[in-house]
Protein backbone atom coordinates (compact mmCIF):
# COMPACT_ATOMS: atom_id res chain seq x y z
CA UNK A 1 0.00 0.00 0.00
CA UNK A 2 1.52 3.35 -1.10
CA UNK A 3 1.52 5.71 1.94
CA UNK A 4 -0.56 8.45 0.42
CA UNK A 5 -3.45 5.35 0.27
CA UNK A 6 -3.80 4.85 4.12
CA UNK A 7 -6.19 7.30 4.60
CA UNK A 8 -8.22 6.72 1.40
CA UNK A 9 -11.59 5.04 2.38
CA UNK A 10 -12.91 2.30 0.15
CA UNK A 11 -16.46 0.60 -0.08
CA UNK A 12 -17.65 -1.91 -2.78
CA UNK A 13 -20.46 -3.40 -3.08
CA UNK A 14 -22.10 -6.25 -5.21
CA UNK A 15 -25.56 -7.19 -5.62
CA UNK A 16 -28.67 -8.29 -7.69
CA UNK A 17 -30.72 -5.49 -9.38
CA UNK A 18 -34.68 -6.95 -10.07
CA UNK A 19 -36.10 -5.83 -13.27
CA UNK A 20 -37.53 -2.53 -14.04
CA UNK A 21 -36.24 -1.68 -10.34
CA UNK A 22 -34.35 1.39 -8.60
CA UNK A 23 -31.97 0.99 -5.60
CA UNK A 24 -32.30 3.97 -3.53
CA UNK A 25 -29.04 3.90 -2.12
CA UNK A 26 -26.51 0.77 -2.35
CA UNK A 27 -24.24 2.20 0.13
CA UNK A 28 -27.01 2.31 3.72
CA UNK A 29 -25.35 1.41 6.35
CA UNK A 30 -21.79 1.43 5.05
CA UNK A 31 -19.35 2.98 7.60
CA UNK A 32 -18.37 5.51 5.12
CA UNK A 33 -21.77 6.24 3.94
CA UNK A 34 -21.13 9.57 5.08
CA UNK A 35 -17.61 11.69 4.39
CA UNK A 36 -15.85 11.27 8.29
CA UNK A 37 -12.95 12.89 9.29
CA UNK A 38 -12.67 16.79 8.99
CA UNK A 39 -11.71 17.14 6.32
CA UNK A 40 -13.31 17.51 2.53
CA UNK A 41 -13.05 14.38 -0.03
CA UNK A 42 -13.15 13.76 -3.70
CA UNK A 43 -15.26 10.41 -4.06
CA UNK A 44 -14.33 8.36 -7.17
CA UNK A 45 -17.03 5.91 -8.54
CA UNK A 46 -16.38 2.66 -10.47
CA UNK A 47 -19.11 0.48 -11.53
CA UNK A 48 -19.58 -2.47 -13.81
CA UNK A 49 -22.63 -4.41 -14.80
CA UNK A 50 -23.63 -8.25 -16.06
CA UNK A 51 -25.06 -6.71 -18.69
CA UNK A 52 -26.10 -3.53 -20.99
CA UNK A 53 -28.92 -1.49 -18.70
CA UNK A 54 -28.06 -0.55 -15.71
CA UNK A 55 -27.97 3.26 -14.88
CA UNK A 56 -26.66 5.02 -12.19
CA UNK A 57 -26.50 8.43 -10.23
CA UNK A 58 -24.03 10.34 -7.81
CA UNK A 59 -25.16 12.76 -5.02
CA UNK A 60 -22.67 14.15 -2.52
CA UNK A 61 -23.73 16.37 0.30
CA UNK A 62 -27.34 16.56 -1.73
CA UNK A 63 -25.26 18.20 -5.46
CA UNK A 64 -25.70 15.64 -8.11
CA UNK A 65 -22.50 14.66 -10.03
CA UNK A 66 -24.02 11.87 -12.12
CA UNK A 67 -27.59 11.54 -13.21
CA UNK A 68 -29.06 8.36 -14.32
CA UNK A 69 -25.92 7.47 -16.66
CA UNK A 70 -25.15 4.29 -17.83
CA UNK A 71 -22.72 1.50 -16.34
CA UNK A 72 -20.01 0.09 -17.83
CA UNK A 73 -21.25 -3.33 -18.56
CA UNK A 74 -17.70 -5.26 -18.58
CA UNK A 75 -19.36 -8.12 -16.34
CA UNK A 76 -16.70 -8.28 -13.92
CA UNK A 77 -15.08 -6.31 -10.39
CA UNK A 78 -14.73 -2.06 -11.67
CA UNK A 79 -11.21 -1.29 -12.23
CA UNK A 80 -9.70 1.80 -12.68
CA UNK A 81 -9.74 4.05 -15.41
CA UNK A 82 -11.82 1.38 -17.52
CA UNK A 83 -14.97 1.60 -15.15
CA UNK A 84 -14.89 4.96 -13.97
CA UNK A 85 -18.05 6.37 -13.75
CA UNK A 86 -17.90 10.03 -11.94
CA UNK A 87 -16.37 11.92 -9.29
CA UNK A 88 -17.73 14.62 -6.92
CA UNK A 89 -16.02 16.55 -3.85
CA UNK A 90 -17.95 16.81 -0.68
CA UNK A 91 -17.39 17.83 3.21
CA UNK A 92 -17.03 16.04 6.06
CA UNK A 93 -20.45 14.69 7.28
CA UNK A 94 -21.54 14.82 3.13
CA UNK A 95 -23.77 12.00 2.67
CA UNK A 96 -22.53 9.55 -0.69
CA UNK A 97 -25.97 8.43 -2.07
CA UNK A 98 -25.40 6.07 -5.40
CA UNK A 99 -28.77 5.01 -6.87
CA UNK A 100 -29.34 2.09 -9.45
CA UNK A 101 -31.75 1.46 -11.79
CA UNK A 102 -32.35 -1.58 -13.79
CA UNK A 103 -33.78 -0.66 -17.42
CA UNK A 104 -34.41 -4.31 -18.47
CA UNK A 105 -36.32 -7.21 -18.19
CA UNK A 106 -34.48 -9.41 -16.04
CA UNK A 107 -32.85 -9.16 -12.87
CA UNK A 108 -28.59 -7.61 -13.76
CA UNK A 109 -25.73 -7.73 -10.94
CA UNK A 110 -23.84 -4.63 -10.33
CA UNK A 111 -20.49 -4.04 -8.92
CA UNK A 112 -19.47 -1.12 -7.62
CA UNK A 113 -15.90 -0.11 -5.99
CA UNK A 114 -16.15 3.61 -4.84
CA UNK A 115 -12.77 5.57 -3.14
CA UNK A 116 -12.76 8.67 -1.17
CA UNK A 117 -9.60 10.70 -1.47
CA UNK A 118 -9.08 13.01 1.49
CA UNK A 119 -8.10 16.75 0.12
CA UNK A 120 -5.90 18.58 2.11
């Protein structure tokens, strides 16, 4: 681990998306739902689906970053830059919200790897 990445929080998530369905927030009840520390943070988003149709938005602090924009569908764990999906800066106490929505008609797994970069 490179020093400057001790302090970087990361949360990833994976999990079934039902048809024609939203996900109101796949990070409730994560410890790092909500920007800690005191000081601000640059979250970076990486998602990738099973399949084509699964859309996603960014809110930080209540300021949308990413509205209903579609995933990377490379069926596997988000990597970095391939998945990248959006990034937004926020405050300490800044609530993350990521929403999903499934635009098909069958159930699609997302994976989602998001990092929080602490700025100075």
């Amino acid at each position: 681990m490179r020093a400057e990445e001790k302090d970087m929080p990361v949360m990833s998530d994976s999990r079934s998306v039902a048809a024609n369905t939203v996900v109101e927030n796949i990070l409730t009840g994560k410890l790092h739902e909500f920007i800690s520390g005191m000081r601000a943070g640059r979250v970076r988003i990486f998602m990738a689906s099973s399949a084509s149709g699964i859309n996603a938005s960014l809110l930080v602090g209540g300021e949308s970053f990413c509205q209903d924009q579609l995933c990377s569908f490379a069926n596997r764990f988000p990597i970095d830059p391939d998945d990248f999906l959006a990034e937004g800066g926020g405050y300490a106490g800044d609530r993350i919200l990521v929403s999903v929505r499934n635009t098909t008609g069958g159930a699609l797994t997302i994976n989602t790897r998001i990092v929080i970069d602490p700025v100075a």
